[in-house]
Protein backbone atom coordinates (compact mmCIF):
# COMPACT_ATOMS: atom_id res chain seq x y z
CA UNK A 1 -24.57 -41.49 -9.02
CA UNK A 2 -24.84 -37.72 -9.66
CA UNK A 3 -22.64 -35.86 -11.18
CA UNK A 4 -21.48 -33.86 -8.00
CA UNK A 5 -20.97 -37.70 -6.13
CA UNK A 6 -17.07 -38.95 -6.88
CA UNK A 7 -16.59 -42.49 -6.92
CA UNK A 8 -15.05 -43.76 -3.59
CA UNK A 9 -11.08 -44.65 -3.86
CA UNK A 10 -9.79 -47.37 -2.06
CA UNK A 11 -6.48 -45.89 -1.04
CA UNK A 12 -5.78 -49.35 0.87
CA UNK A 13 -5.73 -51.67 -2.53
CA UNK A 14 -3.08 -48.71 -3.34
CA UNK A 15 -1.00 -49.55 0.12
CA UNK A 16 -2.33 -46.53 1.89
CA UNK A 17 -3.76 -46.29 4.65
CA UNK A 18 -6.31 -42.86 4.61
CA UNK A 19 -8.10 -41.23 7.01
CA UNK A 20 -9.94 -38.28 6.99
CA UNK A 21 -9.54 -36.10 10.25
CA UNK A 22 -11.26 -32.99 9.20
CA UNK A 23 -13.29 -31.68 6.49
CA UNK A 24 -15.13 -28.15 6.07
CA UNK A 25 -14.59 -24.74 8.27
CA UNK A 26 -13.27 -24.46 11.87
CA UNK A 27 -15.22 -20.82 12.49
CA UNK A 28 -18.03 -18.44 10.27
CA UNK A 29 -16.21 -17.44 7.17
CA UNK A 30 -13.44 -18.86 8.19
CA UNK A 31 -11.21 -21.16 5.06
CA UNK A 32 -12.02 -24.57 4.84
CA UNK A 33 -9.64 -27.29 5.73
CA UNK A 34 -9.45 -30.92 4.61
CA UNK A 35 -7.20 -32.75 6.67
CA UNK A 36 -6.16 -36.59 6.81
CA UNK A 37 -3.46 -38.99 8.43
CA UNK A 38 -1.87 -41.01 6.11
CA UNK A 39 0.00 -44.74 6.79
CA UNK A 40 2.01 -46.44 4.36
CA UNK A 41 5.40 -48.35 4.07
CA UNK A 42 5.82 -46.10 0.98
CA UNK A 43 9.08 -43.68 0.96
CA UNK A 44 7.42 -40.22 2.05
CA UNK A 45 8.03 -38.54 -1.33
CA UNK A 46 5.52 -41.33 -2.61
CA UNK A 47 3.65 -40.79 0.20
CA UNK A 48 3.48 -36.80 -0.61
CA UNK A 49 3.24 -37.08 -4.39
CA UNK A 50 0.42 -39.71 -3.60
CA UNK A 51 -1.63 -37.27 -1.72
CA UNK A 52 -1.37 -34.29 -4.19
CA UNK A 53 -2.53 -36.14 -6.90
CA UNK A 54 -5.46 -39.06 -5.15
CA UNK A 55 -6.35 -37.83 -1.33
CA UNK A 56 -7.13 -34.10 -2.26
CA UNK A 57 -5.75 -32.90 -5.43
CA UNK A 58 -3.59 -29.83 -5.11
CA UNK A 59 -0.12 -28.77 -6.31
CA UNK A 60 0.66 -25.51 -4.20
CA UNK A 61 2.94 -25.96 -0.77
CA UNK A 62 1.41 -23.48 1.95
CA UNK A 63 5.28 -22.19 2.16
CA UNK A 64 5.07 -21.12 -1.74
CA UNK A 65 1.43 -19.80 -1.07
CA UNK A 66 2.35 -17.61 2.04
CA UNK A 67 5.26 -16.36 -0.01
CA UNK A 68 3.30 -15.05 -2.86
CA UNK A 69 0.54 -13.24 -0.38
CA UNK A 70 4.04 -11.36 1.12
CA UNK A 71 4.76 -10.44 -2.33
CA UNK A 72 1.48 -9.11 -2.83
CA UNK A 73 -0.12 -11.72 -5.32
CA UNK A 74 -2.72 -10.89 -7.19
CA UNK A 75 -6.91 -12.33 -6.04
CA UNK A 76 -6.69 -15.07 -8.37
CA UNK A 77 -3.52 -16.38 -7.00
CA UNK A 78 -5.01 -15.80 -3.14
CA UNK A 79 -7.86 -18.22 -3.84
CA UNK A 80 -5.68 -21.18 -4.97
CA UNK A 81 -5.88 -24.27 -2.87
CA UNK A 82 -2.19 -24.56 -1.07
CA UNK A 83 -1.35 -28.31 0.83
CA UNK A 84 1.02 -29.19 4.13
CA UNK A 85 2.30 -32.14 4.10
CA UNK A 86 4.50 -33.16 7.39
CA UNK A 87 5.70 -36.08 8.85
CA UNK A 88 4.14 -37.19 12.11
CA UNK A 89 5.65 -40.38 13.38
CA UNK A 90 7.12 -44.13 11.64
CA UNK A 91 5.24 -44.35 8.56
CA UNK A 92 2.55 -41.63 9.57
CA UNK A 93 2.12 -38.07 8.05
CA UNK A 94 0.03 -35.83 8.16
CA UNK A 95 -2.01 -34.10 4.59
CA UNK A 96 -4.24 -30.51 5.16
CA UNK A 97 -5.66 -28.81 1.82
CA UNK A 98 -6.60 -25.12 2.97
CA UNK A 99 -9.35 -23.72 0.66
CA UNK A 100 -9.35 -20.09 0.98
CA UNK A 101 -12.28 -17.99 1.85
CA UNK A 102 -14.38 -16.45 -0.47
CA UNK A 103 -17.18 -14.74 1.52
């Protein structure tokens, strides 16, 4: 395995079901999104907490990220990952990590 390759997690052994909708840029120089529907029976703050620490690591709502650009953040803080996490249906939510940008 090289060192770039991360071992492949089995969210189902964990009683999720994962699924990976979208990963990379919708347009040229555009951010990248990483997007996935997630099942489970779990409650949907497990379900949440679950994603931001094992689907795509990130701890920064989009709602706390958009805040800070209105409050004129500095660069650093404007090329932190931010996550939306919503609710779709019976057990089914939706998970998007938006990397910023850089070019």
């Amino acid at each position: 395995m090289f060192p770039w390759e991360k071992e492949q997690v089995n969210h189902s052994s964990n009683g999720f079901d994962v699924k990976s909708t979208h990963a990379g840029q919708k347009r040229a120089y555009g951010d990248s999104f990483y997007e996935f529907t997630v099942k489970s029976d779990k409650s949907e703050e497990e379900v949440k907490q679950y994603c931001k620490e094992h689907v795509r690591a990130c701890d920064l709502a989009t709602a706390d990220y958009l805040a800070n650009e209105r409050a004129g953040g500095s660069a650093e803080e404007h090329f932190r990952n931010h996550y939306e996490f919503k609710k779709r249906g019976e057990n089914e939510y939706f998970y998007r990590v938006t990397s910023p940008s850089t070019n």
